[in-house]
N, C-alpha and C. Protein backbone atom coordinates (compact mmCIF):
# COMPACT_ATOMS: atom_id res chain seq x y z
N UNK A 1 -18.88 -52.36 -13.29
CA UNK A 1 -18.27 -51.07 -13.08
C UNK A 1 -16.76 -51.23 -13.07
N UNK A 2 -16.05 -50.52 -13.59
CA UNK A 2 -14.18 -50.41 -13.91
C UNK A 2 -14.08 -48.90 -13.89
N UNK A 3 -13.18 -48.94 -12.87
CA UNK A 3 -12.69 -47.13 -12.72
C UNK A 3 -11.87 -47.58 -13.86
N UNK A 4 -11.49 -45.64 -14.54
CA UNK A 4 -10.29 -45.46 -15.61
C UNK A 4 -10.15 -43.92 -15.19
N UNK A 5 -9.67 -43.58 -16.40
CA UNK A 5 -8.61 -42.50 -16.47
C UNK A 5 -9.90 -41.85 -17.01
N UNK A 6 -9.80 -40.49 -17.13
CA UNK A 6 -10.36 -39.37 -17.60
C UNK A 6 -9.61 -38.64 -18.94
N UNK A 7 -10.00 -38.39 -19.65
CA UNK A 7 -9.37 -37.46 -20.79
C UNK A 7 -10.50 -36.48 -20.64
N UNK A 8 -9.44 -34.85 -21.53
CA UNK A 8 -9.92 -33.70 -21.66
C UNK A 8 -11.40 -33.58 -22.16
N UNK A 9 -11.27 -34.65 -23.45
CA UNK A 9 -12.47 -34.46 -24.10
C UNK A 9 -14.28 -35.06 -23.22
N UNK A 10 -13.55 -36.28 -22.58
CA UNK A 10 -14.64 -36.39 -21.95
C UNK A 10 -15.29 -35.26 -20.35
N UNK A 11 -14.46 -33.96 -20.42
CA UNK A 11 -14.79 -33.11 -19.49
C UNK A 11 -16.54 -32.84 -19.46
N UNK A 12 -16.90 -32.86 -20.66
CA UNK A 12 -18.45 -32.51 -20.51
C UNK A 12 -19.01 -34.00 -19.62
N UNK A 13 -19.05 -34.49 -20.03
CA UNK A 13 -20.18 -35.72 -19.39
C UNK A 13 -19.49 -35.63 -17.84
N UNK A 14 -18.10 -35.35 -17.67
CA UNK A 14 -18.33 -35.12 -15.73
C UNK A 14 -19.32 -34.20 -15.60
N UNK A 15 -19.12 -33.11 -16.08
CA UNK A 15 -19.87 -32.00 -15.73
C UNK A 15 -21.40 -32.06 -15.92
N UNK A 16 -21.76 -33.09 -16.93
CA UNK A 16 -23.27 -33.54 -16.61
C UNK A 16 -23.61 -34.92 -15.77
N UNK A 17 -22.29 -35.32 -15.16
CA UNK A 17 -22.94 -36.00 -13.94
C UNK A 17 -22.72 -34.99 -12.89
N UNK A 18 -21.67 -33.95 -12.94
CA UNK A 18 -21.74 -33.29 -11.66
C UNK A 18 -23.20 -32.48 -11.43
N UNK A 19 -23.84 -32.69 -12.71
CA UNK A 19 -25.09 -31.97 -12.10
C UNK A 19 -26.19 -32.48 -11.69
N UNK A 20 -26.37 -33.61 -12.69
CA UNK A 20 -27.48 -34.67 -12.49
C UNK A 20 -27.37 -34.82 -10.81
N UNK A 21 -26.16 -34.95 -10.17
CA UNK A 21 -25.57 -35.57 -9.03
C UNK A 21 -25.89 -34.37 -7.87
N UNK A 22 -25.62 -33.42 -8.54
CA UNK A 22 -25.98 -32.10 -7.65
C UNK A 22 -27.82 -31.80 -7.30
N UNK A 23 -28.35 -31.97 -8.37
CA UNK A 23 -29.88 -31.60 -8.31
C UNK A 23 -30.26 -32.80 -7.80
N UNK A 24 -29.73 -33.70 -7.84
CA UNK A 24 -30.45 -35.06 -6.69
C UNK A 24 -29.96 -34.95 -5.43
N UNK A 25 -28.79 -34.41 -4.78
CA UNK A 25 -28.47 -34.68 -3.34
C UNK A 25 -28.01 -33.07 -2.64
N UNK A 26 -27.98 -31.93 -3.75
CA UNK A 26 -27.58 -30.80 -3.13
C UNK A 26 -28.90 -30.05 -2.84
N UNK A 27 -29.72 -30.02 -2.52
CA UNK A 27 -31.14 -29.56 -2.49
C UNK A 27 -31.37 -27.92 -1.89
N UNK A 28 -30.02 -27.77 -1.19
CA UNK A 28 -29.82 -26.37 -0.84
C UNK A 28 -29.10 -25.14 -2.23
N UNK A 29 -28.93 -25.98 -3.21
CA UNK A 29 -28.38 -25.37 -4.24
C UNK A 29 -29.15 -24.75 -5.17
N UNK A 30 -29.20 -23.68 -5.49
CA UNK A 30 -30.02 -22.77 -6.29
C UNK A 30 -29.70 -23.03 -7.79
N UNK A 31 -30.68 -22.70 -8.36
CA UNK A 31 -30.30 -22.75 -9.81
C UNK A 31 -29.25 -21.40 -10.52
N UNK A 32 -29.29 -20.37 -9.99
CA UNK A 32 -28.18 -19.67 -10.19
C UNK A 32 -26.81 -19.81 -9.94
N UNK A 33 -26.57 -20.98 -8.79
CA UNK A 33 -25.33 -21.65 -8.30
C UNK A 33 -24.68 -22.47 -9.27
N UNK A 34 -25.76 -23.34 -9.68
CA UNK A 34 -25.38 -24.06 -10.38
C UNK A 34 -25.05 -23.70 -11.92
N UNK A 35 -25.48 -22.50 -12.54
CA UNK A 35 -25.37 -22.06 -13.40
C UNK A 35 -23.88 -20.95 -13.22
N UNK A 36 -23.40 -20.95 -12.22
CA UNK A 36 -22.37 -20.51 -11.48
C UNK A 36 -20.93 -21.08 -11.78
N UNK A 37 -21.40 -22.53 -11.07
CA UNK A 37 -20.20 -22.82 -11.16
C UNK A 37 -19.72 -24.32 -12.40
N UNK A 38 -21.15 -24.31 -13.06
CA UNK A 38 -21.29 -25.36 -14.64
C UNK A 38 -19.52 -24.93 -15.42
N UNK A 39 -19.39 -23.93 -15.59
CA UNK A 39 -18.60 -23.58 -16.21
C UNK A 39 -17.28 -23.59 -15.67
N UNK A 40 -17.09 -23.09 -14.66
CA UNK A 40 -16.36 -23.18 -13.88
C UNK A 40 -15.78 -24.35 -13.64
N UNK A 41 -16.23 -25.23 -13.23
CA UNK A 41 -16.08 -26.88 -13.04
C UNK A 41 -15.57 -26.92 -14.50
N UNK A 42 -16.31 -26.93 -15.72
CA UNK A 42 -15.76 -27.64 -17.27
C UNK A 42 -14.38 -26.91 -17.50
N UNK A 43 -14.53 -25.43 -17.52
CA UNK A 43 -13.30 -24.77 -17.89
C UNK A 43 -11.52 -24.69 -17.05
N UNK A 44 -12.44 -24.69 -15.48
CA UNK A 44 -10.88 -24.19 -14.47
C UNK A 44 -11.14 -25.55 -13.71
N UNK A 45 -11.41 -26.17 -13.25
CA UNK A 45 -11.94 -27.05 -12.08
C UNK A 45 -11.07 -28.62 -12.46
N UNK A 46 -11.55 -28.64 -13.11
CA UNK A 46 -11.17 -30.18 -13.16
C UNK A 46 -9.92 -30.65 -14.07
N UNK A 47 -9.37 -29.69 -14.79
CA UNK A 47 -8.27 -29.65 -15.45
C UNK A 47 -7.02 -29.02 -14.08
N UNK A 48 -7.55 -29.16 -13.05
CA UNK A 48 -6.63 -28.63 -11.85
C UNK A 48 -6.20 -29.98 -11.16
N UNK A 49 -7.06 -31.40 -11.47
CA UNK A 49 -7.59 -31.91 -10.71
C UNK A 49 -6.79 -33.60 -11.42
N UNK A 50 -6.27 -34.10 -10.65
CA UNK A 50 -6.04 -36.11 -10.60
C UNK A 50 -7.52 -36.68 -10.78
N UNK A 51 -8.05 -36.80 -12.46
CA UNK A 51 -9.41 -37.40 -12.18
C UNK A 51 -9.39 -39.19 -12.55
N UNK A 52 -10.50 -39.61 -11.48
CA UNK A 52 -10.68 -41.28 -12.19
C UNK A 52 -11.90 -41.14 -11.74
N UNK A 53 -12.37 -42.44 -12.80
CA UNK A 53 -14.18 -41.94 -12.98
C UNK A 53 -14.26 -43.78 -12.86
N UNK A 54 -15.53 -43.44 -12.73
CA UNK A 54 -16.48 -44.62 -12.51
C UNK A 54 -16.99 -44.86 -14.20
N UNK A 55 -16.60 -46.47 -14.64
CA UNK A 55 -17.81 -46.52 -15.85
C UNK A 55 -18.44 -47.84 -15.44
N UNK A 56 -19.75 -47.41 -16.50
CA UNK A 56 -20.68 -49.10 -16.62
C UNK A 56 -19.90 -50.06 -17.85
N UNK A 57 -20.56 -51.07 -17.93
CA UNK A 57 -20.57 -51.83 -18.97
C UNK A 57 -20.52 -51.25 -20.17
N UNK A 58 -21.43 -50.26 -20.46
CA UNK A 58 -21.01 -49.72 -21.55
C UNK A 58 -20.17 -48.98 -22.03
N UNK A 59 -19.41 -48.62 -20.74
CA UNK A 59 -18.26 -47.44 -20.78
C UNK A 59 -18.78 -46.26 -20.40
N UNK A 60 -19.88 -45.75 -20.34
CA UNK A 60 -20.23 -44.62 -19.65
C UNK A 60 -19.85 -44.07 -18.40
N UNK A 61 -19.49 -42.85 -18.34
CA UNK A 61 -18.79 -42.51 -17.37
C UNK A 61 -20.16 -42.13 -16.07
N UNK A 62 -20.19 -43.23 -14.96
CA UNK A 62 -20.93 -42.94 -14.18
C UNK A 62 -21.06 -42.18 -12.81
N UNK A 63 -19.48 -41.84 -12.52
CA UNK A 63 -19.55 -41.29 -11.44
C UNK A 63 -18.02 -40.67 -11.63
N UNK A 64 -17.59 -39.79 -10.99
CA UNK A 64 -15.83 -39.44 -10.73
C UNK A 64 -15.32 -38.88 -9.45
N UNK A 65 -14.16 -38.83 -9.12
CA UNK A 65 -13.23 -38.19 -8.23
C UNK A 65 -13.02 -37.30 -8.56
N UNK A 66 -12.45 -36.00 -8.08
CA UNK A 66 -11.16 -35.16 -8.21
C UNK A 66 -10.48 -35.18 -6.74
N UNK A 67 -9.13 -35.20 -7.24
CA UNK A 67 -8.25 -34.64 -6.16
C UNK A 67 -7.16 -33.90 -6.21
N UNK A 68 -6.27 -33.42 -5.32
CA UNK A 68 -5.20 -32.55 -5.66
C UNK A 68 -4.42 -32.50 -4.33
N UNK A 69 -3.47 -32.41 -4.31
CA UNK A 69 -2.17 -32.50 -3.20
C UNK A 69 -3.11 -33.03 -1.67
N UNK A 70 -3.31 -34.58 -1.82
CA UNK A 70 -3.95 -35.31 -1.05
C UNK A 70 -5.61 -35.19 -0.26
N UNK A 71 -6.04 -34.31 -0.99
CA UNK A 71 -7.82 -33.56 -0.84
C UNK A 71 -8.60 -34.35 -1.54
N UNK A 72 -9.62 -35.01 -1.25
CA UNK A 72 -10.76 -34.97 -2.43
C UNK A 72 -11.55 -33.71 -2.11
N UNK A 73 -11.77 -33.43 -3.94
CA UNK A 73 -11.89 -32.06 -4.37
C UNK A 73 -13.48 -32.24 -4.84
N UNK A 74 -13.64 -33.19 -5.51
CA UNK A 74 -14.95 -33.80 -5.79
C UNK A 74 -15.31 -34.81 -6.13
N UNK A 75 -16.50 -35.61 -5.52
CA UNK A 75 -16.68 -37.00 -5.76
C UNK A 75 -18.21 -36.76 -5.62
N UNK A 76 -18.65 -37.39 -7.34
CA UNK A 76 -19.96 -36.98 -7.47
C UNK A 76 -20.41 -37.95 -8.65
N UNK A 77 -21.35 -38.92 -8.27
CA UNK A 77 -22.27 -40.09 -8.46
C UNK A 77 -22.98 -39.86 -9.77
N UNK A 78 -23.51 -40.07 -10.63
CA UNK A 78 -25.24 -40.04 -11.38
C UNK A 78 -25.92 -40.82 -10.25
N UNK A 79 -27.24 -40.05 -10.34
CA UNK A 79 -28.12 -40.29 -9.52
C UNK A 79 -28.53 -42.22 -9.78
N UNK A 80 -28.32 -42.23 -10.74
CA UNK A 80 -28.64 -43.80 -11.36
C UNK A 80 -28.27 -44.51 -10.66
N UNK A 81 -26.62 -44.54 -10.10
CA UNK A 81 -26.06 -45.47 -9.90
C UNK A 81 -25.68 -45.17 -8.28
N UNK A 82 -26.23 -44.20 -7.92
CA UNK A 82 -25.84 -44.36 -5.96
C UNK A 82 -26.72 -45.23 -5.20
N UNK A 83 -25.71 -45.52 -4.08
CA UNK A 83 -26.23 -46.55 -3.27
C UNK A 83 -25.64 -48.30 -3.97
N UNK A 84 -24.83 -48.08 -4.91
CA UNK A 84 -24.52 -49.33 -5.33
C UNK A 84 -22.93 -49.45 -5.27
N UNK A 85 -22.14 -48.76 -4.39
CA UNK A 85 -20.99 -49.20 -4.25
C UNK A 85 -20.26 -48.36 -4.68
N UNK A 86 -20.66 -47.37 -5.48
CA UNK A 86 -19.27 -46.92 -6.58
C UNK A 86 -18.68 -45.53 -6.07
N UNK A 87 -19.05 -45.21 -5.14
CA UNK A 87 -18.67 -43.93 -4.33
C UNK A 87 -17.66 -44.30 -3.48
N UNK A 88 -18.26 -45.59 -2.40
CA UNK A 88 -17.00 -46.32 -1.56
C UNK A 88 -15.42 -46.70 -2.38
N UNK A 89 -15.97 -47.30 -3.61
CA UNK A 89 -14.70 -47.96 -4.34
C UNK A 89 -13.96 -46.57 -4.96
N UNK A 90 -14.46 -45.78 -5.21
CA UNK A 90 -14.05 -44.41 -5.84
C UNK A 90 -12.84 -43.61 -4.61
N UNK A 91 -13.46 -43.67 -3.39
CA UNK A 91 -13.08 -42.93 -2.33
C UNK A 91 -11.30 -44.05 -1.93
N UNK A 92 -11.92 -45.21 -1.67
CA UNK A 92 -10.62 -46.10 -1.42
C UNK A 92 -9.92 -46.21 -2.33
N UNK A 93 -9.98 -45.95 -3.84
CA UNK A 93 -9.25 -46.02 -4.56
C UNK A 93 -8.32 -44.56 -4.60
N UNK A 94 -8.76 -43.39 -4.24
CA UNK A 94 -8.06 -42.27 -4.42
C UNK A 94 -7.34 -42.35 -3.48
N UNK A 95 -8.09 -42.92 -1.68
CA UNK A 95 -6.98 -42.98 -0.32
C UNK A 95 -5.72 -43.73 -1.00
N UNK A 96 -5.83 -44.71 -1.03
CA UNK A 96 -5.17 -45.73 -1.82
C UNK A 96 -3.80 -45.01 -2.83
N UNK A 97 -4.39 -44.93 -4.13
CA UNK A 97 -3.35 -43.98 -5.12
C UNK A 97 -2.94 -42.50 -5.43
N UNK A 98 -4.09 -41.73 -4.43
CA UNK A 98 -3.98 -40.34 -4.58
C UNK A 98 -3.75 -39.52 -3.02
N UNK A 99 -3.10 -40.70 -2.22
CA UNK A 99 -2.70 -40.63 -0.96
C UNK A 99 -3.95 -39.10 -0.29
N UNK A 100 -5.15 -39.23 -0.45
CA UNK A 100 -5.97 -38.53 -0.02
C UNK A 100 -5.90 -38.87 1.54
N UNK A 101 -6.27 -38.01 1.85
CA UNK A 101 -6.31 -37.64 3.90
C UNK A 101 -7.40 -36.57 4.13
N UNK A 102 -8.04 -35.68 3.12
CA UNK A 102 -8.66 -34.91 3.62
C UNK A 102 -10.22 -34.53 2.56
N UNK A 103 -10.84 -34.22 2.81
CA UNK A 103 -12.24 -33.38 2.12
C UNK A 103 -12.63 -32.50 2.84
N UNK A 104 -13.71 -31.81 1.82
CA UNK A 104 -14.23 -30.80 2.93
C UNK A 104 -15.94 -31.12 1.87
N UNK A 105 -16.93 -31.13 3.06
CA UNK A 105 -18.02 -31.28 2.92
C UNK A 105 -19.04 -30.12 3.57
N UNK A 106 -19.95 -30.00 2.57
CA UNK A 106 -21.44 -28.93 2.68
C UNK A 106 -22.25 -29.65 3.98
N UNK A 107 -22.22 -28.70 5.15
CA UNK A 107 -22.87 -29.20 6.17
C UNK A 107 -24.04 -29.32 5.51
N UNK A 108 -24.86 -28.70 4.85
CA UNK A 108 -26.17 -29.22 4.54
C UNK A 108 -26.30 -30.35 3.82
N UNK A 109 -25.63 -31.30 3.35
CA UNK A 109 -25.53 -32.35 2.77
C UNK A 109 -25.46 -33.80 3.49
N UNK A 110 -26.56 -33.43 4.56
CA UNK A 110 -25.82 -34.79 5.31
C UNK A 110 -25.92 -35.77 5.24
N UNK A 111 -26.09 -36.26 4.03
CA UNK A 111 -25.99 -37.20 3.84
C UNK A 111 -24.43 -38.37 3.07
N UNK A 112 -23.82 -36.52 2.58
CA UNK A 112 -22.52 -36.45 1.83
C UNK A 112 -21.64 -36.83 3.50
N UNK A 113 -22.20 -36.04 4.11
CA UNK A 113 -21.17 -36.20 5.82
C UNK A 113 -21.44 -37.40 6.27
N UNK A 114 -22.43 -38.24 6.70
CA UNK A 114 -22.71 -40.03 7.00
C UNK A 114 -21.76 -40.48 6.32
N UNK A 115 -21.71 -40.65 4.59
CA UNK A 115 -20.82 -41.64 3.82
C UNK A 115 -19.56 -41.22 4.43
N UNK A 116 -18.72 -39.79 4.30
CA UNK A 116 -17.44 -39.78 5.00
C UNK A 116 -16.90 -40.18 6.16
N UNK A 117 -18.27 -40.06 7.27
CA UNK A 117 -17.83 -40.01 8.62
C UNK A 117 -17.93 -41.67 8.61
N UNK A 118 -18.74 -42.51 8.06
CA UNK A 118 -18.92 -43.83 7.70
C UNK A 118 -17.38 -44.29 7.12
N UNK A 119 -16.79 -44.16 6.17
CA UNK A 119 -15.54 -44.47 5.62
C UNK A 119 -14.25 -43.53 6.95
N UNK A 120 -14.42 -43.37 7.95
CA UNK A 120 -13.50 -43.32 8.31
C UNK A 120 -13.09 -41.73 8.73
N UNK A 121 -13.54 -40.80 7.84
CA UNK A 121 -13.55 -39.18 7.99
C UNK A 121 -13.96 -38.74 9.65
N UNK A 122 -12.95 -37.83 10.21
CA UNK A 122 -13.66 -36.75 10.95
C UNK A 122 -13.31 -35.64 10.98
N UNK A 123 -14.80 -34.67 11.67
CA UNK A 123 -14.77 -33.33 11.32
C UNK A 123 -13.97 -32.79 12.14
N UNK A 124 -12.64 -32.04 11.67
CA UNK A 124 -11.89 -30.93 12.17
C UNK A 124 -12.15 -29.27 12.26
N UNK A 125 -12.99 -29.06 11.07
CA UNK A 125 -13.07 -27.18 11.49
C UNK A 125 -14.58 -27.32 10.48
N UNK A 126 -14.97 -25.68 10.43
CA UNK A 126 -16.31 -25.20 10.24
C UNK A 126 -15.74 -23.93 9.49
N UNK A 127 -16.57 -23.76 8.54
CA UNK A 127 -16.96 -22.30 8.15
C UNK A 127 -18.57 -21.90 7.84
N UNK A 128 -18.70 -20.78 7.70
CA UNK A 128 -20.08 -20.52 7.67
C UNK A 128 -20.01 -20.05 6.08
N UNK A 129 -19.24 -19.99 5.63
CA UNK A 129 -19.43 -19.72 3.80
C UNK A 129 -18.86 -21.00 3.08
N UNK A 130 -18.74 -21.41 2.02
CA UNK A 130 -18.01 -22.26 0.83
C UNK A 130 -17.21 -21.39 0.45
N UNK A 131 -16.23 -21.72 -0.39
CA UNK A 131 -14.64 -20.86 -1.05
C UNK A 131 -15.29 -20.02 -1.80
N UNK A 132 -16.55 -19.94 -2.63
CA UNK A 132 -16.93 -19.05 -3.18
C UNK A 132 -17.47 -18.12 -2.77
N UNK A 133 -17.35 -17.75 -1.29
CA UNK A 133 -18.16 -17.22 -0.24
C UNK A 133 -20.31 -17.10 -0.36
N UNK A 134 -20.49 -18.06 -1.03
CA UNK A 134 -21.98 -18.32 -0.74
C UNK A 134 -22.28 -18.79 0.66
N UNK A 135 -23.34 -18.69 1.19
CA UNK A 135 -23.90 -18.74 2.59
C UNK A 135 -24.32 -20.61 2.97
N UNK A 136 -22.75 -21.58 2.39
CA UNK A 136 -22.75 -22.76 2.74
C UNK A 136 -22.01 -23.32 3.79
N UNK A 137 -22.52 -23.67 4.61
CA UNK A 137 -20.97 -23.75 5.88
C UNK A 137 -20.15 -25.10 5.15
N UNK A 138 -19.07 -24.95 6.08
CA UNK A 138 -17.90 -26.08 4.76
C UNK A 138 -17.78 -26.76 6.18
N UNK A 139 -17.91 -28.18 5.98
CA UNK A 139 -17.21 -28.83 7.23
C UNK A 139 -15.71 -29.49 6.75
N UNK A 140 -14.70 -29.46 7.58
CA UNK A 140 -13.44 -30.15 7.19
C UNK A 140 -13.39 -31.32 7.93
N UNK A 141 -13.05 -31.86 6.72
CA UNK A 141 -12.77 -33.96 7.31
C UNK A 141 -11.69 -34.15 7.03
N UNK A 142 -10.77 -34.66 8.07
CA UNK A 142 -9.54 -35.74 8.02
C UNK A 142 -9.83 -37.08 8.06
N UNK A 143 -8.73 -37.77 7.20
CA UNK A 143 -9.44 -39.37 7.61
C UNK A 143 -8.29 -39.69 8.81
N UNK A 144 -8.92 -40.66 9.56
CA UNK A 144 -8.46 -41.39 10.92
C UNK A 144 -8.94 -40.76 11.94
């Protein structure tokens, strides 16, 4: 595995790990959500966004970051390859060069909240919606 850089063109294959990645660990996510915000993510989302991605051996892009004025914005795996490191090295590499300090995580995901609160994250505030106002509570993490 070798993080790199992201280019425009490879925007689709984030967006089909952001889903592969979503239908394996977001389980509260509807299929209209996701058909929601597919586009959204390819078109406005990630062209907003400082991306470095995870590849294999073959160069395939297996996992990525986003961030933006010190946030991770999104950090999202292929189901293939979690549990093998590349989320941790992803996360320290953005603290590291993308002077990240903060996320905000889907309370129903708790398993997304263990890995943060595990690396160091804690929870500062609550909402009972996501930015898109769907019925997801948002937890906010600072690291230290």
């Amino acid at each position: 595995m070798r993080l790199d850089t992201v280019s425009p063109a490879e925007y689709p294959a984030l967006v089909e790990v952001w889903e592969a990645s979503v239908r394996a660990t977001h389980h509260f996510v509807t299929e209209s959500e996701i058909a929601f915000y597919r586009p959204l993510i390819l078109q406005d989302y990630l062209k907003m966004m400082n991306l470095v991605c995870a590849r294999d051996e073959k160069g395939s892009i297996i996992g990525f970051a986003g961030t933006a004025h010190g946030k991770l914005e999104m950090l999202f795996l292929h189901p293939e390859g979690r549990g093998k490191g590349e989320g941790k090295i992803l996360v320290q590499h953005v603290i590291r060069h993308h002077q990240v300090t903060k996320v905000d995580v889907n309370e129903e995901n708790e398993q997304a909240l263990g890995f943060y609160l595990h690396l160091g994250f804690k929870v500062i505030g609550r909402t009972e919606l996501d930015s898109a106002g769907k019925p997801h509570p948002i937890l906010y993490l600072v690291l230290g």
